[in-house]
Protein backbone atom coordinates (compact mmCIF):
# COMPACT_ATOMS: atom_id res chain seq x y z
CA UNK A 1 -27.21 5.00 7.99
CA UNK A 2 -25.44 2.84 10.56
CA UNK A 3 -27.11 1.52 13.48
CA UNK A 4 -25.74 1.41 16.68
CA UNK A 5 -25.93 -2.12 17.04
CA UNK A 6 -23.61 -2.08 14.05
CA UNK A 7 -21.22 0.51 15.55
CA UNK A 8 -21.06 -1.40 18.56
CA UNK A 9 -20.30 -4.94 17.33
CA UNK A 10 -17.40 -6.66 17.91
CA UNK A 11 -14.51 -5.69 14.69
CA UNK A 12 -13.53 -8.96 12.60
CA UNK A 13 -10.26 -8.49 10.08
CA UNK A 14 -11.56 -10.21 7.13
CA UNK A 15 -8.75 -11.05 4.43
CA UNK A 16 -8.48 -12.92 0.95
CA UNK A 17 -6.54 -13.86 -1.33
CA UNK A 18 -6.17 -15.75 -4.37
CA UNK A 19 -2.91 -17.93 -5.67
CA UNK A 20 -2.25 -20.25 -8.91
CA UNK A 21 0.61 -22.88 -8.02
CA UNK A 22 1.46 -20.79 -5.46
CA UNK A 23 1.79 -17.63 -7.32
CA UNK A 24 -0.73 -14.70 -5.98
CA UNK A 25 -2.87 -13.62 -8.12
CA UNK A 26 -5.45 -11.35 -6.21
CA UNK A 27 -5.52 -10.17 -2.75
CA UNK A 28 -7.87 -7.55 -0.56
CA UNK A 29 -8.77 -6.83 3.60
CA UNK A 30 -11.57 -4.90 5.35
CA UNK A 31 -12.06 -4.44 8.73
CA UNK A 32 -15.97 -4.70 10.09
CA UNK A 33 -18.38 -5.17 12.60
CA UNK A 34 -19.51 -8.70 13.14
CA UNK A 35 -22.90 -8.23 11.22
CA UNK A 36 -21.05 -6.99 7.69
CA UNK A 37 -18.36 -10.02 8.11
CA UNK A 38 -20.83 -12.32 6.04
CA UNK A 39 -21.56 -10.09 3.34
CA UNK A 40 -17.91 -8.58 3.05
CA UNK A 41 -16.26 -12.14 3.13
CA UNK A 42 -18.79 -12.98 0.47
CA UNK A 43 -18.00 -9.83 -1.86
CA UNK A 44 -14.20 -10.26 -1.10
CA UNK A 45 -14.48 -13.86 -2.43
CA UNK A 46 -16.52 -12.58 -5.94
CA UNK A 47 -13.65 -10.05 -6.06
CA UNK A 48 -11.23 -13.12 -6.10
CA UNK A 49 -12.74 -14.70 -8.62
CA UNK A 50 -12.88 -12.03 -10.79
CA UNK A 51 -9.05 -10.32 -10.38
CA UNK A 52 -7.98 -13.90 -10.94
CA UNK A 53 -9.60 -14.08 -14.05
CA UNK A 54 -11.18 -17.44 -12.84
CA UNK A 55 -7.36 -18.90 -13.03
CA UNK A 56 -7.31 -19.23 -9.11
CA UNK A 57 -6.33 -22.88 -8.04
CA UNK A 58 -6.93 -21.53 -4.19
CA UNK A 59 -8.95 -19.01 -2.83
CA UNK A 60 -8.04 -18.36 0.54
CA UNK A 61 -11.00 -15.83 3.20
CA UNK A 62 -10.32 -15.62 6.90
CA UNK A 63 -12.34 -13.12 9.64
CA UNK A 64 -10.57 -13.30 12.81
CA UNK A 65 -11.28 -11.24 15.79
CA UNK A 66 -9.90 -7.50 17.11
CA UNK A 67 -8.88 -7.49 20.60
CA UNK A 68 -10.19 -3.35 20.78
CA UNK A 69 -7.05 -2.93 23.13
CA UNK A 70 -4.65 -3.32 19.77
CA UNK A 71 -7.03 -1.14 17.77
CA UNK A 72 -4.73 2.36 16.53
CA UNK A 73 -7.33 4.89 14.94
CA UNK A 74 -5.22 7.39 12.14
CA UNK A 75 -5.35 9.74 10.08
CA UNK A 76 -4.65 9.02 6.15
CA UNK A 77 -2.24 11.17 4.35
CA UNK A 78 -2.70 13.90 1.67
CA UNK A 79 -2.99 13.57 -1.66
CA UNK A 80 -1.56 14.72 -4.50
CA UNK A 81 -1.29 13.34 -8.37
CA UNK A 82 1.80 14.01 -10.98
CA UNK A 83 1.92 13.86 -14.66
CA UNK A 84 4.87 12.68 -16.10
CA UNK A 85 5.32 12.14 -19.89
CA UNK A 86 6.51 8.19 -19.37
CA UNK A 87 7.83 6.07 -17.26
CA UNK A 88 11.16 6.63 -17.38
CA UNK A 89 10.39 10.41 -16.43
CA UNK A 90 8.21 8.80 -13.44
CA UNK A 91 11.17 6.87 -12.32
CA UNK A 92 13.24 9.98 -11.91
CA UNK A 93 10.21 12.24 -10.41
CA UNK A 94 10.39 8.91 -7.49
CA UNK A 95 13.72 9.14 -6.68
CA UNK A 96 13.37 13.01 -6.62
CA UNK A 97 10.35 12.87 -4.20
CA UNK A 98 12.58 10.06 -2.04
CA UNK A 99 15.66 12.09 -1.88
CA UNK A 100 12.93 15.29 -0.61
CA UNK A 101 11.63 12.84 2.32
CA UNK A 102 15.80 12.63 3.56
CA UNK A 103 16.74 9.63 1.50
CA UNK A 104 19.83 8.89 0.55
CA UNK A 105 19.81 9.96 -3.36
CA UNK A 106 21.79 7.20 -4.33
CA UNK A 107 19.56 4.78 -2.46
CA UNK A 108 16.54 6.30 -3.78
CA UNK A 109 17.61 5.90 -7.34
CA UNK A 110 19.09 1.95 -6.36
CA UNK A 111 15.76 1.39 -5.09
CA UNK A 112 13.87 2.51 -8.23
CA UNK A 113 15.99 0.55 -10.21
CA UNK A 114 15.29 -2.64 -7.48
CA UNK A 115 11.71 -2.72 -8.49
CA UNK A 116 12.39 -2.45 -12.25
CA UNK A 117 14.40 -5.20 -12.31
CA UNK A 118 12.48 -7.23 -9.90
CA UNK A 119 13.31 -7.22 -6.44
CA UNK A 120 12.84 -11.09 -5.52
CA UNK A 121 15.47 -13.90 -6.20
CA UNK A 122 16.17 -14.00 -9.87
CA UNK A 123 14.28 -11.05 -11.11
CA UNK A 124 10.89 -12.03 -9.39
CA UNK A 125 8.19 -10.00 -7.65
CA UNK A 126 8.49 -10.26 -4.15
CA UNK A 127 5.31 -10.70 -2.16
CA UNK A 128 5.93 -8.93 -0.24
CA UNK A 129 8.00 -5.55 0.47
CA UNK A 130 11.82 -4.85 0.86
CA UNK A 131 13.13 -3.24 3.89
CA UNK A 132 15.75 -0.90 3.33
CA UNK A 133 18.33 1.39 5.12
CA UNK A 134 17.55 4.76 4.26
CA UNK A 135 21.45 5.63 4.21
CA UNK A 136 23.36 2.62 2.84
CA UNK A 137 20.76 0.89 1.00
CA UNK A 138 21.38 -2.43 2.86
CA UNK A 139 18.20 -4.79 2.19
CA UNK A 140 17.10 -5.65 5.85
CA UNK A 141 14.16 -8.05 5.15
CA UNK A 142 14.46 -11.48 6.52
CA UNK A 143 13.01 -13.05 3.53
CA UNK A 144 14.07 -11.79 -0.02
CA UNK A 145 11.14 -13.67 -1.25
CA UNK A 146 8.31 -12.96 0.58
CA UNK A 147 9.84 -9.69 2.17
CA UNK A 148 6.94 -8.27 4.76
CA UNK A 149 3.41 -8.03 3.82
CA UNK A 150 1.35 -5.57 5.40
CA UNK A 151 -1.73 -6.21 6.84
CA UNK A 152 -4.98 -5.96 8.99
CA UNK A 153 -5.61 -2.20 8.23
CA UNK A 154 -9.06 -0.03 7.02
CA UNK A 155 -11.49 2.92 6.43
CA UNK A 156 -13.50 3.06 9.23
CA UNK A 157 -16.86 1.47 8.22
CA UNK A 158 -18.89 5.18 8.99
CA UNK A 159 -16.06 6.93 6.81
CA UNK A 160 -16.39 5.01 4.08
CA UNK A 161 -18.47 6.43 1.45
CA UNK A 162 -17.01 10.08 2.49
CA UNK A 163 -13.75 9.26 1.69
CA UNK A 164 -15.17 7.28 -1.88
CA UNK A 165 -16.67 10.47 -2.26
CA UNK A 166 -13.67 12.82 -1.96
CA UNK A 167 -11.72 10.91 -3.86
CA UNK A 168 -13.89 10.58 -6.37
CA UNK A 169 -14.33 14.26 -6.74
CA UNK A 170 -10.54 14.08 -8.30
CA UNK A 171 -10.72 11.32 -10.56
CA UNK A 172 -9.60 8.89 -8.06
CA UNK A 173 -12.26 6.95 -7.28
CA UNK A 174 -11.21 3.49 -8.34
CA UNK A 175 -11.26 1.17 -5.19
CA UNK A 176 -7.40 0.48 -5.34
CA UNK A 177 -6.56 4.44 -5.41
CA UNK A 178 -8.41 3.92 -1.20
CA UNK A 179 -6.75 0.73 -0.78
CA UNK A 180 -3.11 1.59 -1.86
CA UNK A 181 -3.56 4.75 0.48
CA UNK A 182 -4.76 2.91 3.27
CA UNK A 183 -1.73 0.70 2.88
CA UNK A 184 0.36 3.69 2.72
CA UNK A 185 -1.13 5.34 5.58
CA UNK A 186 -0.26 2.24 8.06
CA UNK A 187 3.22 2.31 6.31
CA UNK A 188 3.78 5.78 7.72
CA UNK A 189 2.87 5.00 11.31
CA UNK A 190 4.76 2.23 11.27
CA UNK A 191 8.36 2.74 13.79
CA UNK A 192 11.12 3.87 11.92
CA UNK A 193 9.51 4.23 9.02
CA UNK A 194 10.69 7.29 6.58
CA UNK A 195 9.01 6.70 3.15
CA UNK A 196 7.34 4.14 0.80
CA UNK A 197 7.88 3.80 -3.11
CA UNK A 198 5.64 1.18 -4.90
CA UNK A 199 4.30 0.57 -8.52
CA UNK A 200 1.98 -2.29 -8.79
CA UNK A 201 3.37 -5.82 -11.01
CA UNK A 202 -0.33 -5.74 -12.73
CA UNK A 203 0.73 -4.89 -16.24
CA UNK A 204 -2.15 -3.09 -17.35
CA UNK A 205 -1.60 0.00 -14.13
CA UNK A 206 1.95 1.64 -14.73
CA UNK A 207 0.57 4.10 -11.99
CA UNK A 208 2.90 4.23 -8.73
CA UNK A 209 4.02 6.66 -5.61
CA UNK A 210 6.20 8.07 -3.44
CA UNK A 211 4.78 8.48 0.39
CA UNK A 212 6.44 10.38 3.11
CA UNK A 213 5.37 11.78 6.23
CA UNK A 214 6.08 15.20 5.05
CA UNK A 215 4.27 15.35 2.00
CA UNK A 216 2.06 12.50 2.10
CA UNK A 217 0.81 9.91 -0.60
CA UNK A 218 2.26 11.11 -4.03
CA UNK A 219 1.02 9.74 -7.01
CA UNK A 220 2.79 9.01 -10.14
CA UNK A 221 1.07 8.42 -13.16
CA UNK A 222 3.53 6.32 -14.81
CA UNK A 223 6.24 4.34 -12.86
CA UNK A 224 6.59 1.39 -15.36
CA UNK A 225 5.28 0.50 -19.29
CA UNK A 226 1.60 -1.31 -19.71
CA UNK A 227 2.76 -4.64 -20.15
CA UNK A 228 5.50 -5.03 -17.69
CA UNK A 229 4.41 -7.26 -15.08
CA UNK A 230 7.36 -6.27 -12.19
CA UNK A 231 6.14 -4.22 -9.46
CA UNK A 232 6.58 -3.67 -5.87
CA UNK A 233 7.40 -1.78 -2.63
CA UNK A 234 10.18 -0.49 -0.63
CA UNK A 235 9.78 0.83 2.65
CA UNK A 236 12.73 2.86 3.65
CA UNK A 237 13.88 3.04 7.35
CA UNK A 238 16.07 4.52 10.29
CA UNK A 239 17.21 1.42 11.66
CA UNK A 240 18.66 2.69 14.80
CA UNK A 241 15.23 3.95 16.07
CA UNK A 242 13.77 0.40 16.13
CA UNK A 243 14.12 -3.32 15.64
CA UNK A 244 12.97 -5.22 12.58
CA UNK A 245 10.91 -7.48 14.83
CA UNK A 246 9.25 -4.36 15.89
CA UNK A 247 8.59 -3.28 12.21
CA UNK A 248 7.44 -6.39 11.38
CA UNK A 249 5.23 -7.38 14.46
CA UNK A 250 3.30 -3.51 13.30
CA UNK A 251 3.28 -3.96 9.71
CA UNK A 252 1.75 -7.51 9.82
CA UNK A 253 0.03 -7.56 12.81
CA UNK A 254 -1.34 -4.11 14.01
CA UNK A 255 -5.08 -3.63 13.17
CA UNK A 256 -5.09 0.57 12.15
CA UNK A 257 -8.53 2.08 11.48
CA UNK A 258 -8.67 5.18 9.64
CA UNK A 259 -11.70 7.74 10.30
CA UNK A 260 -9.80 10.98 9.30
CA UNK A 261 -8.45 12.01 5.61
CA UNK A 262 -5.75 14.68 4.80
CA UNK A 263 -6.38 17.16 1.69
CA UNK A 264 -6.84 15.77 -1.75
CA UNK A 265 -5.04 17.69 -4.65
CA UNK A 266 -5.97 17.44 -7.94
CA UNK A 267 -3.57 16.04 -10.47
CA UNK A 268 -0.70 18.49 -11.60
CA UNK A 269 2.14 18.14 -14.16
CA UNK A 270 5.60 17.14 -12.66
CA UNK A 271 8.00 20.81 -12.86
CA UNK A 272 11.19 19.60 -11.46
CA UNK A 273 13.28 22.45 -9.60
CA UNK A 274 15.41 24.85 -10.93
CA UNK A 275 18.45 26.68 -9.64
């Protein structure tokens, strides 16, 4: 149980992450109440170690302060799960889903083949995620490297263990299953935002999605081979409803709090259309 005290505290965005010559390796954000900040930064730090393998050269951990007048409570997306027999099936199942949300199908398949290449100068993972026109495909980022990371974004602290729960129900209760939605969530309320595709560069999880705000956080169970260490996300956009700097300024900068969750399917096997 929470105690009001808690509930009442000042919120701190507490972030970390982990690099090797510069390279991340290992990365995670909460936001708390002032009395959990100690605990959480200490537990996000152990995480660190551990993702990294103990190969970190620099372990970063900052809690900074929530003016409550930027605070945006939401609402995370449904859920749903496909099957697909490999990757390569998973690949076309994403640029299905995209061309569903309204994008461009020949951007949505260009984008898919973005990531598998690597979408950062010379065939290396960006850090963070391309912008892209929904209807030409024209990258919009103003770094190719380190494209925009997104950032300052959570479960509310008393919706925690519910959500755990729900998602657990499913067979989705690994931690980055609530932290990839989370992420997708704030990419949906972001201006000018249409849909998401991402598959993670750790080369032991192939699994990826689609997200839209139509149909929500889509799961695919296999978006690359184990092994392949290229990954990332593209976050496709009307660029007439909006300015970059206004994308940006959200994505990085906007503390969102979730305390609501859509409805969580369980896993199905991809049937594409017929007729």
């Amino acid at each position: 149980m929470i105690i009001s005290s808690t509930m009442d505290a000042p919120l701190f965005s507490v972030r970390m992450r982990a690099t090797l010559y510069g390279r991340h390796l290992a990365g995670a954000e909460r936001i708390v109440p002032l009395p959990e900040v100690r605990q959480v930064a200490s537990d996000l730090i152990s995480r660190a170690i551990a993702d990294a393998g103990g190969a970190a050269d620099d372990v970063y951990c900052q809690a900074e302060r929530i003016d409550p007048v930027t605070l945006c409570r939401a609402k995370l997306p449904d859920v749903s799960t496909w099957q697909v027999n490999d990757y390569l099936e998973g690949r076309a199942v994403a640029a299905e889903l995209l061309s569903r949300a309204g994008i461009n199908p020949d951007v949505a398949c260009r984008a898919v083949q973005l990531l598998a290449g690597g979408a950062g100068p010379g065939g290396t993972v960006m850090r963070g995620a391309v912008i892209m026109d929904s209807v030409t495909g024209e990258r919009l980022e103003r770094d190719p490297g380190r494209g925009v990371r997104v950032s300052r974004m959570d479960v509310a602290i008393e919706c925690r263990r519910d959500f755990e729960a729900r998602l657990h129900q499913v067979g989705l209760g690994h931690r980055r299953v609530l932290e990839a939605l989370v992420l997708a969530g704030k990419v949906l309320g972001a201006p000018g935002v249409i849909a998401e595709l991402c598959w993670s560069d750790d080369p032991e999880y192939p699994t990826g999605y689609v997200a839209d705000t139509a149909h929500g956080y889509q799961r695919i169970s296999a978006l690359k081979s184990v092994g392949d260490e290229r990954g990332g996300r593209v976050f496709f956009i009307n660029p007439c409803a909006f300015s970059i700097s206004e994308l940006t300024a959200y994505l990085e900068r906007k503390p969102v709090l979730f305390d609501s969750l859509g409805e969580i399917s369980p896993a199905a096997r991809w049937e594409p259309e017929r007729g």
